[in-house]
N, C-alpha and C. Protein backbone atom coordinates (compact mmCIF):
# COMPACT_ATOMS: atom_id res chain seq x y z
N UNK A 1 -23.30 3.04 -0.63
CA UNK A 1 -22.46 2.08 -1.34
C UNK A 1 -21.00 2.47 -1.25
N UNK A 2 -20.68 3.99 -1.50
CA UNK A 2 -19.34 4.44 -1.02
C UNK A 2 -18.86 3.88 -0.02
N UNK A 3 -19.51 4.05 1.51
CA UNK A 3 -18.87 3.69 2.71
C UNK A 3 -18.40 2.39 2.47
N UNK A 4 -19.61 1.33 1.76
CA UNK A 4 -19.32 -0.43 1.66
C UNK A 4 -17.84 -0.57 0.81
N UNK A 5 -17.49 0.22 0.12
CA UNK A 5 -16.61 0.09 -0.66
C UNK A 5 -15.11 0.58 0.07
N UNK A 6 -15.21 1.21 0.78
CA UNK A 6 -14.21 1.92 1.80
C UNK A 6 -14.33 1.17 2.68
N UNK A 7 -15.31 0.64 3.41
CA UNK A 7 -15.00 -0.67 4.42
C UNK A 7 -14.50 -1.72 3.85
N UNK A 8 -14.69 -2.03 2.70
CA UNK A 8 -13.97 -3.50 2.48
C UNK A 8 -12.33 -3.21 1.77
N UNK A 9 -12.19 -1.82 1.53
CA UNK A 9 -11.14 -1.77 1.22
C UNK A 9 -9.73 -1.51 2.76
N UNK A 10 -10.40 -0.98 3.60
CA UNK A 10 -9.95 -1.09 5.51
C UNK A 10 -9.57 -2.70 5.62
N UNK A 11 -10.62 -3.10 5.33
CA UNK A 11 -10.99 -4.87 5.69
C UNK A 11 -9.80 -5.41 5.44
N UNK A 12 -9.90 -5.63 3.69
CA UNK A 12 -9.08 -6.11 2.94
C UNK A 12 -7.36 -5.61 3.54
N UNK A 13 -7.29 -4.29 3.51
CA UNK A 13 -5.96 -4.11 4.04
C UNK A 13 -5.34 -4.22 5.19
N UNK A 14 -6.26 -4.19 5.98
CA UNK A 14 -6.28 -4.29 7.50
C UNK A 14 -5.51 -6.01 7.76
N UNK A 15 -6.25 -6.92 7.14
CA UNK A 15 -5.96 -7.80 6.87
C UNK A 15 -4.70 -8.16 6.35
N UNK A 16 -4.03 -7.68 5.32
CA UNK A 16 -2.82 -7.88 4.40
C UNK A 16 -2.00 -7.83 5.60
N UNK A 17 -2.09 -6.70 6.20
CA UNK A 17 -1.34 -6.27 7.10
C UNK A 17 -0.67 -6.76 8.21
N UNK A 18 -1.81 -7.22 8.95
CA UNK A 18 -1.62 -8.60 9.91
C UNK A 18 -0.88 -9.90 9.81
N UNK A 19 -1.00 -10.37 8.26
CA UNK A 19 -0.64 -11.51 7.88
C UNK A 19 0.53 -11.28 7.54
N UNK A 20 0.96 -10.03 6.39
CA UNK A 20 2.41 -9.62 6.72
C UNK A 20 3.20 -9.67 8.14
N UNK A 21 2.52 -9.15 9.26
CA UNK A 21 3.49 -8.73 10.26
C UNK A 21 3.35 -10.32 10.73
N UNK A 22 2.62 -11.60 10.55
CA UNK A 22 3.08 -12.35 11.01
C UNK A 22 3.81 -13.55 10.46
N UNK A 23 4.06 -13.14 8.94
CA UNK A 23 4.53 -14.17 8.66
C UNK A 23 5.43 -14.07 7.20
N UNK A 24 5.14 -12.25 7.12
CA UNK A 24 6.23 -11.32 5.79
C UNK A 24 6.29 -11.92 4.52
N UNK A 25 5.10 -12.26 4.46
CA UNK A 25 4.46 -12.98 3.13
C UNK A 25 3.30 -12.11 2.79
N UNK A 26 2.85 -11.78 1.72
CA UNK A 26 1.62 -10.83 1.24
C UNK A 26 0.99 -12.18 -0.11
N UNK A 27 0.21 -12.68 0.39
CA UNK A 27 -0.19 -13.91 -0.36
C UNK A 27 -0.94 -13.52 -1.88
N UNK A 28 -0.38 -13.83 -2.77
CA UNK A 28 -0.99 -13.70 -4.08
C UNK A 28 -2.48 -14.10 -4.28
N UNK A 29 -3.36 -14.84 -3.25
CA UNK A 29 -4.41 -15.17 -3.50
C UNK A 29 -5.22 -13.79 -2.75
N UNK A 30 -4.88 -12.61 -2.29
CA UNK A 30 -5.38 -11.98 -1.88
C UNK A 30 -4.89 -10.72 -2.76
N UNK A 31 -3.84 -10.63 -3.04
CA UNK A 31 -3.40 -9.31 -3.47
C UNK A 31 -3.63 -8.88 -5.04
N UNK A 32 -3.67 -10.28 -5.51
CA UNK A 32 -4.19 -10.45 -6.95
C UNK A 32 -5.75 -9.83 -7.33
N UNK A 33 -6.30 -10.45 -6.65
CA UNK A 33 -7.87 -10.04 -6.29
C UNK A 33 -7.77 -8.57 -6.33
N UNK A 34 -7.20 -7.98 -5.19
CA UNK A 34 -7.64 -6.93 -5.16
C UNK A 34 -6.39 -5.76 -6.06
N UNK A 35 -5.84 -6.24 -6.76
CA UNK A 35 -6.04 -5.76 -8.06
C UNK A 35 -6.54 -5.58 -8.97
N UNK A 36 -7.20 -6.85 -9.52
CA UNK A 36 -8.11 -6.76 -10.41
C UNK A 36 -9.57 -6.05 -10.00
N UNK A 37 -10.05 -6.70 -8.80
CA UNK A 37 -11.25 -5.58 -8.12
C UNK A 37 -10.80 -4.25 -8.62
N UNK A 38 -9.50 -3.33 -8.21
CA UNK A 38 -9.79 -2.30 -8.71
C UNK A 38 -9.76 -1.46 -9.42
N UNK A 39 -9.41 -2.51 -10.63
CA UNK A 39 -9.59 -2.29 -12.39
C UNK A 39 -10.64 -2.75 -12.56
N UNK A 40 -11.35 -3.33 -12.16
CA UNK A 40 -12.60 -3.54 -12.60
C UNK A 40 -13.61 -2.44 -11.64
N UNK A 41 -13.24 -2.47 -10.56
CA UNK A 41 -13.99 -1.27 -9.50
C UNK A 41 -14.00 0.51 -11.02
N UNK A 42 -13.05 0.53 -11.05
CA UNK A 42 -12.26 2.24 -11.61
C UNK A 42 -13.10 1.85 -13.38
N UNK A 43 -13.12 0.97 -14.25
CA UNK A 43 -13.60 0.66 -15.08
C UNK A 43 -15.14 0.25 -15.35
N UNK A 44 -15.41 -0.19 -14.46
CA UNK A 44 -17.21 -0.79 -14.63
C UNK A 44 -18.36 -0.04 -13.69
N UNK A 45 -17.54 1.23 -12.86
CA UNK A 45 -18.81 1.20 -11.96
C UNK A 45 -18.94 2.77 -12.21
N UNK A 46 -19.86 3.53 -11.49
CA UNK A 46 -19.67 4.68 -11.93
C UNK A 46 -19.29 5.72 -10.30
N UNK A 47 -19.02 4.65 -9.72
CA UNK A 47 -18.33 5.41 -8.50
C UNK A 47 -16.60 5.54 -8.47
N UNK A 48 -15.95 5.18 -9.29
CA UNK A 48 -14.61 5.01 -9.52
C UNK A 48 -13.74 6.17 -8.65
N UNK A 49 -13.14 5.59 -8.50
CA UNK A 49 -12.47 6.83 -8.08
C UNK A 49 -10.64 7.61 -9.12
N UNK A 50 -10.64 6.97 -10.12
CA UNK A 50 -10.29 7.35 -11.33
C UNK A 50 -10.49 6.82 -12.37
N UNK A 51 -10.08 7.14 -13.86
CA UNK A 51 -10.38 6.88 -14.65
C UNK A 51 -9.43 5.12 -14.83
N UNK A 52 -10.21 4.35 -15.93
CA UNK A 52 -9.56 2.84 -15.83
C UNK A 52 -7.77 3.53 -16.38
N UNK A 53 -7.83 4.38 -16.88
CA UNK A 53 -6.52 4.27 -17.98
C UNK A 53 -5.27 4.64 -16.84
N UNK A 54 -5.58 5.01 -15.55
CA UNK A 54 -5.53 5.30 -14.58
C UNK A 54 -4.94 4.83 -13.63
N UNK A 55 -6.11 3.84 -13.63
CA UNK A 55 -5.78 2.59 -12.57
C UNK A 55 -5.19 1.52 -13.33
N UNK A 56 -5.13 1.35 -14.53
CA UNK A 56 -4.26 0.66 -14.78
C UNK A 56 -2.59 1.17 -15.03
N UNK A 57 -2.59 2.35 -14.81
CA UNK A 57 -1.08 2.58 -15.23
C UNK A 57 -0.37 3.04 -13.73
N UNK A 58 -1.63 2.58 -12.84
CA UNK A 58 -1.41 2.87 -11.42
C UNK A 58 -0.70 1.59 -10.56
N UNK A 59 -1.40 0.46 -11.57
CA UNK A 59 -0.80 -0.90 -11.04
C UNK A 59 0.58 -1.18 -11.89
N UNK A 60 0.51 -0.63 -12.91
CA UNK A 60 1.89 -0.62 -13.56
C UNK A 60 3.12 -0.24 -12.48
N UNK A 61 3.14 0.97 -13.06
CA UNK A 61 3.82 2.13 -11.94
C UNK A 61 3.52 1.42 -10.79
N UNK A 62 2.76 0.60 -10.11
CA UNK A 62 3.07 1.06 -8.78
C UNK A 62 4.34 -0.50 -8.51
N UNK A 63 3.94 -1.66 -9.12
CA UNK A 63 4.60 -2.83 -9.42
C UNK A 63 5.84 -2.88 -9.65
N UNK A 64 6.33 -2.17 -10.98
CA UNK A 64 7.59 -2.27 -11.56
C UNK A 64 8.19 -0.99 -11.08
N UNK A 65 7.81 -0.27 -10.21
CA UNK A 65 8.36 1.09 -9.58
C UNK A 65 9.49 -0.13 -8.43
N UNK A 66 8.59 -0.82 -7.37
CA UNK A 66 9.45 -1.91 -6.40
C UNK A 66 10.17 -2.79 -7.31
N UNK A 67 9.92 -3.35 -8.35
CA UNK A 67 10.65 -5.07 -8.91
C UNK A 67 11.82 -3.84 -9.34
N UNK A 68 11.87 -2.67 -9.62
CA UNK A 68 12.54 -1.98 -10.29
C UNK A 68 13.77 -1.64 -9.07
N UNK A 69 13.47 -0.90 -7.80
CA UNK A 69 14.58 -0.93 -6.38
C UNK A 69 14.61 -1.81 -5.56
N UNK A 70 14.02 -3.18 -6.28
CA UNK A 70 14.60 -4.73 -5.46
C UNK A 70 15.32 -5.32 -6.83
N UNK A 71 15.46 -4.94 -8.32
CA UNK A 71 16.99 -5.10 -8.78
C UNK A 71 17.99 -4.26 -8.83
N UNK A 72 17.35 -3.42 -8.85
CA UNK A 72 18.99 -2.78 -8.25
C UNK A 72 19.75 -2.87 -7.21
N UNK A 73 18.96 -3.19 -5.85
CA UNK A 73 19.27 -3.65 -4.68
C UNK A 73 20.13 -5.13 -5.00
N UNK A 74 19.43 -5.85 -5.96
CA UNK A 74 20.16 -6.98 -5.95
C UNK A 74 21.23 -6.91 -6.59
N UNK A 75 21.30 -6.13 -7.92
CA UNK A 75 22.66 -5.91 -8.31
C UNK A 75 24.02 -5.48 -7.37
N UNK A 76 23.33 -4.85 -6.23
CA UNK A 76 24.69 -4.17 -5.76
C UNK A 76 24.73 -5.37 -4.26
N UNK A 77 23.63 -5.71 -3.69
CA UNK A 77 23.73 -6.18 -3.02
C UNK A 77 23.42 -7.96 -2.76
N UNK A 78 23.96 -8.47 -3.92
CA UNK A 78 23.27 -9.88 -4.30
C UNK A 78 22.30 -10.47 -3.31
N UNK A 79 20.89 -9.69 -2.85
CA UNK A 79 20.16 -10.34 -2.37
C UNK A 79 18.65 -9.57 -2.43
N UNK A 80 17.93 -9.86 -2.65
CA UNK A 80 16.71 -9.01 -2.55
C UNK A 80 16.09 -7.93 -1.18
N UNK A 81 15.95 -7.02 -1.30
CA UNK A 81 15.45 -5.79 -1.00
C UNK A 81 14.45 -5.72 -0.05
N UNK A 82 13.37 -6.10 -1.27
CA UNK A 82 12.14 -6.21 -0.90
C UNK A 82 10.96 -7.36 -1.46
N UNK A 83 10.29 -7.63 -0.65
CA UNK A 83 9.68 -8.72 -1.44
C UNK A 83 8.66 -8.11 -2.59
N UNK A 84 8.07 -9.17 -3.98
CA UNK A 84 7.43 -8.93 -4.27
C UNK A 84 5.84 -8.67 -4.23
N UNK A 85 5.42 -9.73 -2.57
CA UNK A 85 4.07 -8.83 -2.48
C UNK A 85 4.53 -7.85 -1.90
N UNK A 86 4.97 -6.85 -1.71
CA UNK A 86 4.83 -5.63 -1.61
C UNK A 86 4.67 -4.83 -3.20
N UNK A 87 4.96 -5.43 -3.58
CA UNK A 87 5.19 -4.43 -5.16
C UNK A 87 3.60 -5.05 -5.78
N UNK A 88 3.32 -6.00 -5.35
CA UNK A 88 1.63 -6.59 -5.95
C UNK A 88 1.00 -5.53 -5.27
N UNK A 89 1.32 -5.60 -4.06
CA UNK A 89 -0.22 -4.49 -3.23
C UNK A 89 0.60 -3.42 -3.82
N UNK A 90 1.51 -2.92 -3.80
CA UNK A 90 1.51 -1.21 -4.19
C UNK A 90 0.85 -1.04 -5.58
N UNK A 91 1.09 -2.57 -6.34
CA UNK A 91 0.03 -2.39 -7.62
C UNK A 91 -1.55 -2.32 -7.38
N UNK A 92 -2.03 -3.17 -6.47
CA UNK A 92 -3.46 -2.99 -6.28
C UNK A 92 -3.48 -1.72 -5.75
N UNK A 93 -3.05 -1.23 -5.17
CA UNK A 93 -3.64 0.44 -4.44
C UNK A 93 -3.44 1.51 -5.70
N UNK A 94 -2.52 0.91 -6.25
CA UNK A 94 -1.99 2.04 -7.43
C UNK A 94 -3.76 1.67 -8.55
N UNK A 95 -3.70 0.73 -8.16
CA UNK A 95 -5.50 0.05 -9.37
C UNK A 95 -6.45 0.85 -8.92
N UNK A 96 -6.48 0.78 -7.37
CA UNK A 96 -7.83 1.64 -7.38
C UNK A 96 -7.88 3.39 -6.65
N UNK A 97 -6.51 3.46 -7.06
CA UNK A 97 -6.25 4.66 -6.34
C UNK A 97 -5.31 5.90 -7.87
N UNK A 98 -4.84 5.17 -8.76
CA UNK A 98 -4.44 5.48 -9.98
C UNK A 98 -2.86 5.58 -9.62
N UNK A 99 -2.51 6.01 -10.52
CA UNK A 99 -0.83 6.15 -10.54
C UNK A 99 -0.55 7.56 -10.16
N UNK A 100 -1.28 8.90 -9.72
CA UNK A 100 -1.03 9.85 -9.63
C UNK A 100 -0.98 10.02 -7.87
N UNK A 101 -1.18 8.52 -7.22
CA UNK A 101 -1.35 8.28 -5.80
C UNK A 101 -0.13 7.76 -5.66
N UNK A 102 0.45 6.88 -6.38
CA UNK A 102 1.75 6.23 -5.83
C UNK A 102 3.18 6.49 -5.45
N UNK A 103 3.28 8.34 -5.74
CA UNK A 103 4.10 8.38 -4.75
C UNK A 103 3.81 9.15 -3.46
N UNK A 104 2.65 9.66 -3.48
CA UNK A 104 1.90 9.75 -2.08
C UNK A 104 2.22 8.49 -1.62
N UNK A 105 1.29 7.78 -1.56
CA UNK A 105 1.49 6.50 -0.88
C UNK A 105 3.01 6.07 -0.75
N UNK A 106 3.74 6.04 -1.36
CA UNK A 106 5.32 5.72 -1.07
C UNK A 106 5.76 6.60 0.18
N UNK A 107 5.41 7.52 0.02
CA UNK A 107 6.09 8.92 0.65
C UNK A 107 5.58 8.46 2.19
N UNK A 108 4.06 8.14 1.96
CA UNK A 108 3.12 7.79 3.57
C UNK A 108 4.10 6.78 3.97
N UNK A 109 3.85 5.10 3.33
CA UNK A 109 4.47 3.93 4.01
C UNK A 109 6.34 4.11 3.97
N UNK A 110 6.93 5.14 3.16
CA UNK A 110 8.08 5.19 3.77
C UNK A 110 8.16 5.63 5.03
N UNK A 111 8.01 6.91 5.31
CA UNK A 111 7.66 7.52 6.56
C UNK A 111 7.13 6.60 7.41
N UNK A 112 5.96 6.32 7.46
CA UNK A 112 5.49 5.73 8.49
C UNK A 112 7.19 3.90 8.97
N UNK A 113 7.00 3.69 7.71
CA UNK A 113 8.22 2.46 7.48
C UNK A 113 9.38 2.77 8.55
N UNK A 114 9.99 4.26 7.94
CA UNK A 114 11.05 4.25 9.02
C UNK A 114 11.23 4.27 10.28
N UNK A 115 9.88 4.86 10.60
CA UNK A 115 9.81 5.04 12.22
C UNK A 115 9.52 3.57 12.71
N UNK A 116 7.99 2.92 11.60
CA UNK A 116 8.02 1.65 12.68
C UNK A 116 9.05 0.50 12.43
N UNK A 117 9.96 0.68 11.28
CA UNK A 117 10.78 0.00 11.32
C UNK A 117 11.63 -0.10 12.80
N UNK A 118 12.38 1.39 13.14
CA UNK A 118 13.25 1.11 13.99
C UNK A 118 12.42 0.84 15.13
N UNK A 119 11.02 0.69 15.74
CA UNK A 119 10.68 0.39 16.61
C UNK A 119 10.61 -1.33 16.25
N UNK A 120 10.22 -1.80 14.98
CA UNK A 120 10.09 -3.45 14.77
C UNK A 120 11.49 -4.01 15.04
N UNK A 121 13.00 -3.07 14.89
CA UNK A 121 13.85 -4.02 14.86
C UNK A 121 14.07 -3.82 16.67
N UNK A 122 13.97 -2.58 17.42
CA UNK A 122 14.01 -2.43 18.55
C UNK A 122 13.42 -3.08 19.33
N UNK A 123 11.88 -3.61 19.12
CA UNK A 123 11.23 -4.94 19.65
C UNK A 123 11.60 -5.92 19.58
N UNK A 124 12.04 -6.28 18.80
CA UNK A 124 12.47 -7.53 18.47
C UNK A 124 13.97 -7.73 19.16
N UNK A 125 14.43 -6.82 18.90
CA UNK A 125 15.89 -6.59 19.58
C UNK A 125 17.03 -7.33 18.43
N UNK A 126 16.62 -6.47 16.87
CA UNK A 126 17.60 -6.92 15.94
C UNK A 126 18.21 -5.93 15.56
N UNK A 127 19.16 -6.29 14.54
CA UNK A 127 19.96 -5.06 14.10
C UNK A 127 19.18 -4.72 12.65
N UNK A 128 19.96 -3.63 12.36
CA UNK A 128 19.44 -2.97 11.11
C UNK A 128 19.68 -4.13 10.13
N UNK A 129 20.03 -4.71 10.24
CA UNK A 129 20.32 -5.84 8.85
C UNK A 129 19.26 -6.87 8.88
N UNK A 130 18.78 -6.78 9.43
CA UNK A 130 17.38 -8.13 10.14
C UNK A 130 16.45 -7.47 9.05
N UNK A 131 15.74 -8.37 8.25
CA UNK A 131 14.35 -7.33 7.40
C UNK A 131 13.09 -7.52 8.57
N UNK A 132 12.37 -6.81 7.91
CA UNK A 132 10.94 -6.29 8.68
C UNK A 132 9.93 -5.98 7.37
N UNK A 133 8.96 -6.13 7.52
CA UNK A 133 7.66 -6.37 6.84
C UNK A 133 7.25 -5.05 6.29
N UNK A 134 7.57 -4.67 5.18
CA UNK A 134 7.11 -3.20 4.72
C UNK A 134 5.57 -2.92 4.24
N UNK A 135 4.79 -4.54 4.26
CA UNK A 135 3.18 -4.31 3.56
C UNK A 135 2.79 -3.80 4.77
N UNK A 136 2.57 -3.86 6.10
CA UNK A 136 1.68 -3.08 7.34
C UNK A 136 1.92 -1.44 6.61
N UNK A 137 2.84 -1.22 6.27
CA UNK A 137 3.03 0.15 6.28
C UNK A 137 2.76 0.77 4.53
N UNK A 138 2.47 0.07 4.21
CA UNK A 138 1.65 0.11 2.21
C UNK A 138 0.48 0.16 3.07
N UNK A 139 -0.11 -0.67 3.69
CA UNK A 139 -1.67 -1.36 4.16
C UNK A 139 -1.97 0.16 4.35
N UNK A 140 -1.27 0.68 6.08
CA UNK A 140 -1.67 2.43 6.56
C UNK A 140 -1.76 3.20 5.44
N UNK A 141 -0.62 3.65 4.69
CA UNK A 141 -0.65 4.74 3.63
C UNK A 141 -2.07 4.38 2.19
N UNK A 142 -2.14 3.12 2.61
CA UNK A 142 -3.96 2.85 1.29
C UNK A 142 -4.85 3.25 2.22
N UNK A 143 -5.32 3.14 3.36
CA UNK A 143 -5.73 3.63 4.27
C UNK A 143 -5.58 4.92 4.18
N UNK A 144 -5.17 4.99 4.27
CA UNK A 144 -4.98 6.89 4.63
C UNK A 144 -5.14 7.68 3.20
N UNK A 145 -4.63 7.19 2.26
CA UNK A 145 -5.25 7.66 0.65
C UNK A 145 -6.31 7.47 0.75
N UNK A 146 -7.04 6.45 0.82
CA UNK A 146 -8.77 6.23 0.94
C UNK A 146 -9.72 6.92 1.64
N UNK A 147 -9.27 7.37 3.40
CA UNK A 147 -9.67 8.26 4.30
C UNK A 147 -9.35 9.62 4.18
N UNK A 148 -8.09 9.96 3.60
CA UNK A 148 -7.46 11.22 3.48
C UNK A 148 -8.80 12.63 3.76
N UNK A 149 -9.78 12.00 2.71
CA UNK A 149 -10.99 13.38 2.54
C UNK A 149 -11.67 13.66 3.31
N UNK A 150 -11.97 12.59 4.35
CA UNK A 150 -12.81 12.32 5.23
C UNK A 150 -11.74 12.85 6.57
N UNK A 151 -10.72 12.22 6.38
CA UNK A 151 -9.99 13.07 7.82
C UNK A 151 -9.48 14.35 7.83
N UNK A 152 -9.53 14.99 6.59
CA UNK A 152 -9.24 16.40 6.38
C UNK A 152 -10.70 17.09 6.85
N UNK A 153 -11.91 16.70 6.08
CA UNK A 153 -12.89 17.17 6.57
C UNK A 153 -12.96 17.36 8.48
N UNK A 154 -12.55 16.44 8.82
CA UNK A 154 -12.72 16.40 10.54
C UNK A 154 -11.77 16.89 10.98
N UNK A 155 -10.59 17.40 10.52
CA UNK A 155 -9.80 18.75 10.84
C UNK A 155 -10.14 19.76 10.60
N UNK A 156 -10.72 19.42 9.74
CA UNK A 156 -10.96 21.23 9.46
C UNK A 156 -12.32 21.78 9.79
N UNK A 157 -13.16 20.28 10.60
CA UNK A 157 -14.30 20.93 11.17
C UNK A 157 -14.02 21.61 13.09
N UNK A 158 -12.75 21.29 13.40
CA UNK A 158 -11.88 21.20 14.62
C UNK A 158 -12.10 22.65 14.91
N UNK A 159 -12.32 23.11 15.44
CA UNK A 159 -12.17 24.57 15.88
C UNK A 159 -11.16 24.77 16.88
N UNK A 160 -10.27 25.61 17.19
CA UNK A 160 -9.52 25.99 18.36
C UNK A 160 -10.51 26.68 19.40
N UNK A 161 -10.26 26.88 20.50
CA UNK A 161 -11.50 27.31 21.52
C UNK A 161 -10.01 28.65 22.29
């Protein structure tokens, strides 16, 4: 049942991801869901992977952490930052991943952000002022919080020869 739950959480993001990079929209009919899935996942089941008080202060924090450096962005720069599905999914991952993940996960999709940023504006052939889609790179870093145990295990079953 673990694995089913880790595949649909790949699925689900795998997905976000795509639809971001094609169209830099993170649709509330998807991101909503899987918020609540994982307050209700972390609260009702007994596979949780933290406690509800958890995951809910995970979707807090992870929400008003972005609405919080897309107003200040707007204060100084009268225009928004970042969109708000990004700050919905950093709330759903923060739901089923708790709030003690979200700045891991920041730390992952920044990183990963900056690099594929300058390759998204370099493809494209824009300048730094052009935006680019920051949910692909939330999507990897939930990914990679979710796999993290499992890909540490397969490093460290790696032997040098």
């Amino acid at each position: 049942m673990d694995v089913l739950i880790q595949v649909f959480l790949v699925c689900i993001l795998a997905y976000l991801a795509y639809i971001d990079l094609k169209s830099f929209r993170l649709p509330d009919a998807i991101t909503i869901p899987l918020l609540l899935s994982g307050i209700a996942f972390n609260s009702f089941t007994n596979m949780a992977f933290v406690k509800p008080i958890a995951a809910i202060g995970g979707a807090l924090l992870g929400y008003f952490f972005l609405w919080a450096l897309n107003f200040l962005y707007r204060c100084i720069k009268k225009r928004n930052g970042i969109g708000m599905g990004d700050a919905k999914l950093l709330a759903a991952l923060g739901a089923w991943f708790g709030w003690l993940a979200i700045p891991q996960i920041l730390f992952i999709a920044s990183v990963f952000g900056l690099i594929g940023g300058m390759v998204w504006l370099a493809w494209n052939r824009q300048s730094h002022h052009q935006p680019f889609p920051f949910g692909p790179f939330l999507a990897i870093a939930g990914i990679i919080q979710l796999l993290w145990p499992q890909i540490l295990q397969l490093l460290l079953q790696i032997q040098p020869t």
